[in-house]
PDB file of N, CA and C in Angstrom:
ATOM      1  N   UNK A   1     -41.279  89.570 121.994  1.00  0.00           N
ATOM      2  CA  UNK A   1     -42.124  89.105 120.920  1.00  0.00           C
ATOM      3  C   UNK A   1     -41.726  87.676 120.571  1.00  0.00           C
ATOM      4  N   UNK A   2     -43.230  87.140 120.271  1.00  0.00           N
ATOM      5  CA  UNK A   2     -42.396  85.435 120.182  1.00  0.00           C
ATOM      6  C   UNK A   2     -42.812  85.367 118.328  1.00  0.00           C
ATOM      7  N   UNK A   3     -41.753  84.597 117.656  1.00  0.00           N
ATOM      8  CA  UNK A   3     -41.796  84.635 116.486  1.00  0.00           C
ATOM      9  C   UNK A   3     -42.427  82.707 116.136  1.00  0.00           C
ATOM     10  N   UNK A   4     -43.145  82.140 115.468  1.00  0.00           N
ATOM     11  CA  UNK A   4     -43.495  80.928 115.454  1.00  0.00           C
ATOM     12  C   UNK A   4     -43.784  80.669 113.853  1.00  0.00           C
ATOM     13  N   UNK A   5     -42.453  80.034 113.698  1.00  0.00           N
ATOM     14  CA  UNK A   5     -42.490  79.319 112.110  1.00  0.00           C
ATOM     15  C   UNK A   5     -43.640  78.173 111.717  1.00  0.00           C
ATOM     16  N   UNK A   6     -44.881  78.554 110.953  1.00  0.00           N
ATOM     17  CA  UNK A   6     -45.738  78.214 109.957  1.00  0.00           C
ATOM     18  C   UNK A   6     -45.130  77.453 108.755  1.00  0.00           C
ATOM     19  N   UNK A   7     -45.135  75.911 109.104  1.00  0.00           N
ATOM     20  CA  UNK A   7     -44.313  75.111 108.176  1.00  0.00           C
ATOM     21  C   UNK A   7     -45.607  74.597 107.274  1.00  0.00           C
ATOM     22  N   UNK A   8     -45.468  73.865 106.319  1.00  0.00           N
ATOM     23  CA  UNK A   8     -46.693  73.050 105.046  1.00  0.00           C
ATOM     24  C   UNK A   8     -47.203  72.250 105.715  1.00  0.00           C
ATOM     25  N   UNK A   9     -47.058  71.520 106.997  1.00  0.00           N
ATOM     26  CA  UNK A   9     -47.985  70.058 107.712  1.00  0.00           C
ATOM     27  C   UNK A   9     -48.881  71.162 108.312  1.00  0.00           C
ATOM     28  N   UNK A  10     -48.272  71.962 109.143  1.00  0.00           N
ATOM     29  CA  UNK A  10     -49.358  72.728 109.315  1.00  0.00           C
ATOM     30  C   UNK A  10     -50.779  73.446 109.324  1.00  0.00           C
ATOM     31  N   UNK A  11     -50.360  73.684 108.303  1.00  0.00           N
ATOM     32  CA  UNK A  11     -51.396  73.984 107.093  1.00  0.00           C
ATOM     33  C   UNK A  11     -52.573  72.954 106.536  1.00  0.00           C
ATOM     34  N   UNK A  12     -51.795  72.102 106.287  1.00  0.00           N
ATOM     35  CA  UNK A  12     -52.133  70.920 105.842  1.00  0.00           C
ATOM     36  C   UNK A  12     -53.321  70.146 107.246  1.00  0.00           C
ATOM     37  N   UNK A  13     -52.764  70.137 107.970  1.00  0.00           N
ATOM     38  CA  UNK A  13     -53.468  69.905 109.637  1.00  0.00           C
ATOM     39  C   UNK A  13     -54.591  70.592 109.311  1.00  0.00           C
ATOM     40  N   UNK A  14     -54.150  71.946 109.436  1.00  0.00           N
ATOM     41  CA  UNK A  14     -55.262  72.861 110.388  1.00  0.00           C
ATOM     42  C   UNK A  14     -56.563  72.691 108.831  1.00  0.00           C
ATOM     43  N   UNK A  15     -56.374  72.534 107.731  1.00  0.00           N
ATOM     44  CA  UNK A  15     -57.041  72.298 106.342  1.00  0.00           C
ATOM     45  C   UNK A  15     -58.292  70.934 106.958  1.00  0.00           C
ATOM     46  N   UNK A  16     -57.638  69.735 106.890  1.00  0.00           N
ATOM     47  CA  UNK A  16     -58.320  68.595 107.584  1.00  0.00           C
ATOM     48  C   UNK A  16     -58.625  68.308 109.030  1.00  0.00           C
ATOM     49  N   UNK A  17     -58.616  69.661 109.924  1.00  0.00           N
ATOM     50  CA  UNK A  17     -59.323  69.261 111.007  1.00  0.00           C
ATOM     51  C   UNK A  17     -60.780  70.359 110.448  1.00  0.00           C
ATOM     52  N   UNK A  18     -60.449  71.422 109.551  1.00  0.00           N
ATOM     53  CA  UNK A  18     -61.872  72.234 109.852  1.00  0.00           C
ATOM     54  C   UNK A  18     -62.920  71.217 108.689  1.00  0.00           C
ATOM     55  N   UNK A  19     -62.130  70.754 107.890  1.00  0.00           N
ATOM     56  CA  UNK A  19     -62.659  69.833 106.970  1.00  0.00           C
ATOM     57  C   UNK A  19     -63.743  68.890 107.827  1.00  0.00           C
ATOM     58  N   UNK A  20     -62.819  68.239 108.122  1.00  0.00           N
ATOM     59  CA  UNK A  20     -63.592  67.005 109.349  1.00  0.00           C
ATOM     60  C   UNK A  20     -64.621  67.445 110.585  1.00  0.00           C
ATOM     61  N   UNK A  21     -64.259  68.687 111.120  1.00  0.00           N
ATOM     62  CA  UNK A  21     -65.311  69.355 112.044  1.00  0.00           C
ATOM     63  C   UNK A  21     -66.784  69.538 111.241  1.00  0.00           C
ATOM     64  N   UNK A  22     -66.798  70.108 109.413  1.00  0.00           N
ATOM     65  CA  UNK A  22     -67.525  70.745 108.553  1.00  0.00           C
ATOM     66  C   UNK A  22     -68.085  69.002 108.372  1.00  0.00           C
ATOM     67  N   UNK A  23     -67.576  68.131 108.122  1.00  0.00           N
ATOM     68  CA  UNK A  23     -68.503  67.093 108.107  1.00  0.00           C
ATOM     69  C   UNK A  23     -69.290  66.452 109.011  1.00  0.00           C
ATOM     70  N   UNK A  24     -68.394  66.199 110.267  1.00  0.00           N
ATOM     71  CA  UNK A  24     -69.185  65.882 111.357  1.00  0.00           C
ATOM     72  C   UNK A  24     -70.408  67.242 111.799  1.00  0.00           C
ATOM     73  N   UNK A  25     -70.250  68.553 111.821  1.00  0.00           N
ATOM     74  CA  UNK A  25     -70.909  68.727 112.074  1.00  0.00           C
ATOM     75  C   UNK A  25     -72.578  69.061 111.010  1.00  0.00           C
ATOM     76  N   UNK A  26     -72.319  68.501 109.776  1.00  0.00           N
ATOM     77  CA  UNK A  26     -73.379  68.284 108.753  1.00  0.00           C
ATOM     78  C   UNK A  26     -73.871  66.929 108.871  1.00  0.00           C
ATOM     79  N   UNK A  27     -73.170  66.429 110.334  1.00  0.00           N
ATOM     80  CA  UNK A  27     -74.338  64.398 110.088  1.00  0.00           C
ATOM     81  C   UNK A  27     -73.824  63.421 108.821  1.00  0.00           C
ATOM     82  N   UNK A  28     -72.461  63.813 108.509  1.00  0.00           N
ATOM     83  CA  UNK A  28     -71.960  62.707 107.094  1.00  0.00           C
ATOM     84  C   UNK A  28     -70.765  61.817 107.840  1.00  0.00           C
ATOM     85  N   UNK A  29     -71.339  60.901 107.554  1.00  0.00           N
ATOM     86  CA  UNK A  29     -69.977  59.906 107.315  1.00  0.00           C
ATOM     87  C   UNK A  29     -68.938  60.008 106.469  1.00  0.00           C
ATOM     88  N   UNK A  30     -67.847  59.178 106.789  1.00  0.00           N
ATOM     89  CA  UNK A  30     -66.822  59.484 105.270  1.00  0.00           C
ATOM     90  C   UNK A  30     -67.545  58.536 104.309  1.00  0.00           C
ATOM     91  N   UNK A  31     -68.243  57.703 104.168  1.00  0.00           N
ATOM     92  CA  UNK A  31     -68.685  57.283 102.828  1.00  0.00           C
ATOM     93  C   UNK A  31     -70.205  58.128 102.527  1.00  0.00           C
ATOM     94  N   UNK A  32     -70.891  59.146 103.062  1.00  0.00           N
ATOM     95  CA  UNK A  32     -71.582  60.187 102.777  1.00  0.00           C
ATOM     96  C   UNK A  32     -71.234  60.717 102.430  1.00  0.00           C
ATOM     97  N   UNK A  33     -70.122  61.304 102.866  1.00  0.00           N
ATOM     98  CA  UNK A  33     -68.991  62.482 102.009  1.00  0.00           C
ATOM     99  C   UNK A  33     -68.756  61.948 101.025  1.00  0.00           C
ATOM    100  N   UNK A  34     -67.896  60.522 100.917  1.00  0.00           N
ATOM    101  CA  UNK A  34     -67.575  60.475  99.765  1.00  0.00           C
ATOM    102  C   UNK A  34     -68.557  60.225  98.555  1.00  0.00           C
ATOM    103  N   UNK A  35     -69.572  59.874  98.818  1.00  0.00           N
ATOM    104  CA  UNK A  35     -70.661  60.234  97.826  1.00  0.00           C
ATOM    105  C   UNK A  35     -71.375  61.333  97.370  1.00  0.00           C
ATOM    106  N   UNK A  36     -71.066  62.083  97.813  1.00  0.00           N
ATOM    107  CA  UNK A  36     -71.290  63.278  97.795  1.00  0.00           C
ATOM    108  C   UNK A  36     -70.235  64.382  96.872  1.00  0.00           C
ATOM    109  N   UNK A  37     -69.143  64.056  97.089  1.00  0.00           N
ATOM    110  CA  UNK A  37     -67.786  64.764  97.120  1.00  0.00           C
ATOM    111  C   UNK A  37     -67.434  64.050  95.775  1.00  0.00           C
ATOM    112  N   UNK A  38     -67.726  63.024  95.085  1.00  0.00           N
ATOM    113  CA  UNK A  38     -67.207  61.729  94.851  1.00  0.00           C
ATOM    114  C   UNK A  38     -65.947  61.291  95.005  1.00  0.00           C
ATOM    115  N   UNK A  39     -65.065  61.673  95.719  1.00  0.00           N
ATOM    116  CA  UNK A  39     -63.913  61.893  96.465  1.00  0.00           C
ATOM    117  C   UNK A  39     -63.865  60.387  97.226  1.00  0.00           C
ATOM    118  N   UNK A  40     -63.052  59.571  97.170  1.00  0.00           N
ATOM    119  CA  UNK A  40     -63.202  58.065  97.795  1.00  0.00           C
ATOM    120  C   UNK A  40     -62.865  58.301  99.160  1.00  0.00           C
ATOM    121  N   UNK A  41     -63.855  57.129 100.565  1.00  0.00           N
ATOM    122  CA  UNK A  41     -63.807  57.342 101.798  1.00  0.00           C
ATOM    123  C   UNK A  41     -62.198  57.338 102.090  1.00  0.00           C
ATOM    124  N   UNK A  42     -61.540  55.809 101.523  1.00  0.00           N
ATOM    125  CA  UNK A  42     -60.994  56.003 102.149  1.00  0.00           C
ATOM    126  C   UNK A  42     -59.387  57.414 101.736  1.00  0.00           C
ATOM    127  N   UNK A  43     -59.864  58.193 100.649  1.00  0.00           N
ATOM    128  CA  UNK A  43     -58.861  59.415 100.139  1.00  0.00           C
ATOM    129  C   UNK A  43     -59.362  60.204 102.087  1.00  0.00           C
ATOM    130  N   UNK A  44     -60.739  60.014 101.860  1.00  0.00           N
ATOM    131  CA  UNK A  44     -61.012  61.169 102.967  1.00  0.00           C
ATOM    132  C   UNK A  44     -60.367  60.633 104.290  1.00  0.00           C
ATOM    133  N   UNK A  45     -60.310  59.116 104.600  1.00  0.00           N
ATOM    134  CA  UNK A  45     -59.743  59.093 106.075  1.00  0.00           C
ATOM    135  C   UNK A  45     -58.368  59.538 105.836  1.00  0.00           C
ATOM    136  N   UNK A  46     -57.377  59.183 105.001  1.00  0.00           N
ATOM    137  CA  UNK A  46     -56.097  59.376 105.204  1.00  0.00           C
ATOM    138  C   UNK A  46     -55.786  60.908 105.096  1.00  0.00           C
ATOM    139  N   UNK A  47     -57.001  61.824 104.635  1.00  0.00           N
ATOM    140  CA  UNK A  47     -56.811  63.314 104.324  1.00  0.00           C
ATOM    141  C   UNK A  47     -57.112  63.717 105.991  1.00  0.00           C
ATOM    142  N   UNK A  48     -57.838  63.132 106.786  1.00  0.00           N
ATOM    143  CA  UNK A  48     -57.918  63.812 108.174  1.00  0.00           C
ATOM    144  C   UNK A  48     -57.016  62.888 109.082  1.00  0.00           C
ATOM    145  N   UNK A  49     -56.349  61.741 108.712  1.00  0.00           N
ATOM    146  CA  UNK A  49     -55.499  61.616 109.827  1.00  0.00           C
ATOM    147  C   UNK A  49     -54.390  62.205 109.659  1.00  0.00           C
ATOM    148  N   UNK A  50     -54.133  62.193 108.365  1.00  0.00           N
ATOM    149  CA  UNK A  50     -52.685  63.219 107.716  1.00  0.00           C
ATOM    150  C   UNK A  50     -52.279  64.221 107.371  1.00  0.00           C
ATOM    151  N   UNK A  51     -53.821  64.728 106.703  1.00  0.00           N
ATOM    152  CA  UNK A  51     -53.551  66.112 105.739  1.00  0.00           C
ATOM    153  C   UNK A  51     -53.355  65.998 104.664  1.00  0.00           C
ATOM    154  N   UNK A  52     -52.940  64.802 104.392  1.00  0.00           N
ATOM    155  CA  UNK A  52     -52.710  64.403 102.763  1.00  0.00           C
ATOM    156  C   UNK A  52     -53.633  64.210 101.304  1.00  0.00           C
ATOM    157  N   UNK A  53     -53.738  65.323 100.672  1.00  0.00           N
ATOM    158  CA  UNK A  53     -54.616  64.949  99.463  1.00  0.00           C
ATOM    159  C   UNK A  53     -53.909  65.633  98.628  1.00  0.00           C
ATOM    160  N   UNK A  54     -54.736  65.759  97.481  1.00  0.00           N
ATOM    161  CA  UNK A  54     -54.705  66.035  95.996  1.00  0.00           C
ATOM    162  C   UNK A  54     -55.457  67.487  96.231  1.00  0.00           C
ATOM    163  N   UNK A  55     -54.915  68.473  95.458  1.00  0.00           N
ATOM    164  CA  UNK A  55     -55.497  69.783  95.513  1.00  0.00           C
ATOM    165  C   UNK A  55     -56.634  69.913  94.922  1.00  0.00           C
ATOM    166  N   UNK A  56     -56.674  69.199  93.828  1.00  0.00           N
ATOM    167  CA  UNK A  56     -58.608  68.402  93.115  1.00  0.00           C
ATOM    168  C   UNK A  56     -59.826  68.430  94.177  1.00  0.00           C
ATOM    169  N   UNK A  57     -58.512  67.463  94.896  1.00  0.00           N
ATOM    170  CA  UNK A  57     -59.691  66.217  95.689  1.00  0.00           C
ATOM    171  C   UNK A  57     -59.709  67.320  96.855  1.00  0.00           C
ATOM    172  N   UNK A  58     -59.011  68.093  97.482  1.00  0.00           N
ATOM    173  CA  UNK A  58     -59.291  69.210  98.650  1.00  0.00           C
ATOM    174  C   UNK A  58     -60.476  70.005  98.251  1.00  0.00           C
ATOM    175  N   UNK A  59     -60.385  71.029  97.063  1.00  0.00           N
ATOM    176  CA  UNK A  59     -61.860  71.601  96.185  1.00  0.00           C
ATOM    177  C   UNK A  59     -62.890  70.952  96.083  1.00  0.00           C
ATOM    178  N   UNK A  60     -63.213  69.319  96.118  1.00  0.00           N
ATOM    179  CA  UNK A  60     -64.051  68.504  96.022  1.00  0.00           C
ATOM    180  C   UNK A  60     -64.794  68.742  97.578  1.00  0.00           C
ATOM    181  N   UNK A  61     -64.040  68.467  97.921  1.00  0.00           N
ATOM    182  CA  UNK A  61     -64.442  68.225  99.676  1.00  0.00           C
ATOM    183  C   UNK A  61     -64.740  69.650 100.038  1.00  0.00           C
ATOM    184  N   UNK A  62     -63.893  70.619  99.805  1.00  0.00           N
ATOM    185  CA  UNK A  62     -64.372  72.030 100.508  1.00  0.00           C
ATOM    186  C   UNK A  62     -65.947  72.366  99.693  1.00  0.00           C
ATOM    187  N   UNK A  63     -65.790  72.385  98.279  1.00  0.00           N
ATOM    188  CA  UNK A  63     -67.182  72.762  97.490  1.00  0.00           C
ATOM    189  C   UNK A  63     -68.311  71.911  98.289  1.00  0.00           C
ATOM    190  N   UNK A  64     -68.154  70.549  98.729  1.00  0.00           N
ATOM    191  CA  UNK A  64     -69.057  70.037  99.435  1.00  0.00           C
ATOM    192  C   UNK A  64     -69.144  70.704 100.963  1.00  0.00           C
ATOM    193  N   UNK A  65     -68.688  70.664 101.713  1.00  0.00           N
ATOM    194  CA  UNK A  65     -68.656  71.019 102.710  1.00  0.00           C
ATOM    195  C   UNK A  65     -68.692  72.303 103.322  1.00  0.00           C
ATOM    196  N   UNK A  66     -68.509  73.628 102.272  1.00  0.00           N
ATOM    197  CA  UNK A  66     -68.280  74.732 102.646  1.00  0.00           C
ATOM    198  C   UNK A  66     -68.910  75.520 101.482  1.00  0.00           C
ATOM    199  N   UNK A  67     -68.397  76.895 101.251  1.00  0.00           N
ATOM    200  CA  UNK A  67     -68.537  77.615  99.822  1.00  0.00           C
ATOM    201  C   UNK A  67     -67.505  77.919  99.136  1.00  0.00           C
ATOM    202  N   UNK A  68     -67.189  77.221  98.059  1.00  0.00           N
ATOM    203  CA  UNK A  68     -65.851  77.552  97.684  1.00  0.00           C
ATOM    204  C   UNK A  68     -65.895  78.456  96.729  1.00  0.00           C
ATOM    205  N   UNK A  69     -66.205  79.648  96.835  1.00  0.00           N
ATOM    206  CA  UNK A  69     -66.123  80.806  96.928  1.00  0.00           C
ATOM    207  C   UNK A  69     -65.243  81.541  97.958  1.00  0.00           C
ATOM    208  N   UNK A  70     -64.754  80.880  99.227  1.00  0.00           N
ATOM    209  CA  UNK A  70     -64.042  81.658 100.480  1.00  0.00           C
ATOM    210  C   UNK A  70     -63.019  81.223 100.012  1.00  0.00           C
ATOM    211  N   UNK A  71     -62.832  80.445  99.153  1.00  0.00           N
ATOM    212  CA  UNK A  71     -61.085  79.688  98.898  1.00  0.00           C
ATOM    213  C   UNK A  71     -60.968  80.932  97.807  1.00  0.00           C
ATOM    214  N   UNK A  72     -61.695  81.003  96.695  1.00  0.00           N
ATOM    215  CA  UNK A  72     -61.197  81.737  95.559  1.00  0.00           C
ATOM    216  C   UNK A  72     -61.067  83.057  96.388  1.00  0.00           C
ATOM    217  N   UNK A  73     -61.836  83.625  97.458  1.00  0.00           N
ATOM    218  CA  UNK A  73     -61.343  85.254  96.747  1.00  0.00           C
ATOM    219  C   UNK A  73     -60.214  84.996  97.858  1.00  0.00           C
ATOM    220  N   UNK A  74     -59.583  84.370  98.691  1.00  0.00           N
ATOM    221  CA  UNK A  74     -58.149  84.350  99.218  1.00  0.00           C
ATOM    222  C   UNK A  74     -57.307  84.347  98.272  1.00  0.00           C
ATOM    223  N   UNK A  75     -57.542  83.921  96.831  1.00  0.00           N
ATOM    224  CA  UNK A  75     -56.596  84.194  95.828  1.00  0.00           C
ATOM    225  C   UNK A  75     -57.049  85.909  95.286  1.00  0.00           C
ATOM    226  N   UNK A  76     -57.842  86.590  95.735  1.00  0.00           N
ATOM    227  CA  UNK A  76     -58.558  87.852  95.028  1.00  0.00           C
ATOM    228  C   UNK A  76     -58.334  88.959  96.111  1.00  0.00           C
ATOM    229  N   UNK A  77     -57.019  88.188  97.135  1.00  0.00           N
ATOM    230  CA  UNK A  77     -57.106  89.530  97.702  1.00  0.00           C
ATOM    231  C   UNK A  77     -56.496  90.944  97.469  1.00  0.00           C
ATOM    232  N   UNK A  78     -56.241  91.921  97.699  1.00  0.00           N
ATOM    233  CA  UNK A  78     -56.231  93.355  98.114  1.00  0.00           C
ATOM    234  C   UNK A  78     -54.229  93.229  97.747  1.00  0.00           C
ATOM    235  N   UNK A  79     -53.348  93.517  96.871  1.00  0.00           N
ATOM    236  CA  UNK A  79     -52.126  93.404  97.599  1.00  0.00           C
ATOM    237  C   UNK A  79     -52.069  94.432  98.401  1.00  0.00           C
ATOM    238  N   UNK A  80     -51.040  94.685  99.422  1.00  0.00           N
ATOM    239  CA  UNK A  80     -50.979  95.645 100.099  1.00  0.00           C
ATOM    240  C   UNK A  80     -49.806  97.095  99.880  1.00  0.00           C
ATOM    241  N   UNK A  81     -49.823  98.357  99.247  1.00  0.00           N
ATOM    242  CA  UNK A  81     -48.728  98.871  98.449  1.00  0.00           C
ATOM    243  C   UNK A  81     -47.861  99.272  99.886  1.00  0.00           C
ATOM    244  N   UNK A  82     -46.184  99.281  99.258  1.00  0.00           N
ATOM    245  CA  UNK A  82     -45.854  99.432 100.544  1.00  0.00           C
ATOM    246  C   UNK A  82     -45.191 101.204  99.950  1.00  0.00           C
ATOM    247  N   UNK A  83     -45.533 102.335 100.874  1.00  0.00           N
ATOM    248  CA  UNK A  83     -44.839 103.306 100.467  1.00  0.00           C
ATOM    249  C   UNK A  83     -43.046 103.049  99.887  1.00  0.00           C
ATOM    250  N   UNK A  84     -42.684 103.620  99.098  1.00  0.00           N
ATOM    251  CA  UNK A  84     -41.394 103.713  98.482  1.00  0.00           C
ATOM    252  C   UNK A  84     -40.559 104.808  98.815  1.00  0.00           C
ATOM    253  N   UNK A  85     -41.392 105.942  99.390  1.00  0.00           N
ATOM    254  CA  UNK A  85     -40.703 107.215 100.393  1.00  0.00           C
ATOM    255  C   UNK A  85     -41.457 107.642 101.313  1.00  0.00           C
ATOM    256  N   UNK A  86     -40.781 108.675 102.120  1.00  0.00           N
ATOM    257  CA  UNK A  86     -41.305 109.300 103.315  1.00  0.00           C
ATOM    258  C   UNK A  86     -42.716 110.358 102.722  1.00  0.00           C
ATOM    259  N   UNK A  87     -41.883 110.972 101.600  1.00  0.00           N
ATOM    260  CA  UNK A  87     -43.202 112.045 100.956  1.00  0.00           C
ATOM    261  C   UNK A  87     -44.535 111.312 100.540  1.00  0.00           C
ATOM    262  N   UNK A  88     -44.606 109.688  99.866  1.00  0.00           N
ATOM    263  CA  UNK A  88     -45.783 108.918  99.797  1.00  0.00           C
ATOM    264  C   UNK A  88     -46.749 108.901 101.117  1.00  0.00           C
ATOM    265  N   UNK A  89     -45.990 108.599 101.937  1.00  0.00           N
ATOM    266  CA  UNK A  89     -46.482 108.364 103.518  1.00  0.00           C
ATOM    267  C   UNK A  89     -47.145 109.335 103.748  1.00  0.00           C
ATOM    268  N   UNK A  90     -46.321 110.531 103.573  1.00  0.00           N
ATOM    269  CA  UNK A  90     -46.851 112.426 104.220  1.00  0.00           C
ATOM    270  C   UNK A  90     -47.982 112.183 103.186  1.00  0.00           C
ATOM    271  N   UNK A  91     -48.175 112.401 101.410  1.00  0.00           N
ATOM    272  CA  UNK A  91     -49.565 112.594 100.721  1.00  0.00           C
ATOM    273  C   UNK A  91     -49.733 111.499 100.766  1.00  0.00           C
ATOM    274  N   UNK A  92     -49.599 110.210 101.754  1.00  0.00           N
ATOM    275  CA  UNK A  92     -50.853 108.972 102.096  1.00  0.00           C
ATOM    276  C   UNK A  92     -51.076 108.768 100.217  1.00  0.00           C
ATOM    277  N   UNK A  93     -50.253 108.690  99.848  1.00  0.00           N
ATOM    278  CA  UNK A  93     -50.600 108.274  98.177  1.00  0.00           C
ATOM    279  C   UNK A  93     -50.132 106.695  97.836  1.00  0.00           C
ATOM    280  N   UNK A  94     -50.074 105.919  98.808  1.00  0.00           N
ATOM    281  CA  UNK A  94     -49.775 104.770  98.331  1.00  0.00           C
ATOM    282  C   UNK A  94     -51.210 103.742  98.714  1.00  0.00           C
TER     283      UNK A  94
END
């Protein structure tokens, strides 16, 4: 089994490439976006060469570009209970 540590650039990456795919593939420029977004072009170039923004200015850009509705219920998910004994497991009560 291969184990692969998920560091914050990461994240941050994989955030501003679907970002940037979601604009290019809607026909916007970064100063379309940023009129749109009112989010400044150049916040948006340094957010897709880097990853770097403001958590504001990320909601700005996703509400434009996406439904940000898919961001909130990732905060609304399900926790998952973990049984506390063997007898939970047997009556499946967790």
């Amino acid at each position: 089994m291969k184990y692969q540590l998920l560091v914050e650039q990461d994240v941050q990456s994989a955030f501003a490439d679907y970002l940037r795919t979601a604009r290019e593939q809607a026909k916007l420029s970064r100063a379309a976006l940023a009129e749109k977004s009112t989010v400044p072009a150049a916040t948006i170039k340094k957010f897709e060469l880097t990853g770097q923004i403001s958590f504001r200015q990320l909601l700005l850009l996703w509400q434009t570009l996406d439904d940000l509705k898919r961001l909130y219920e990732l905060t609304q998910a399900q926790q998952s209970v973990t049984p506390t004994s063997i007898e939970e497991v047997l009556k499946d009560e967790f």
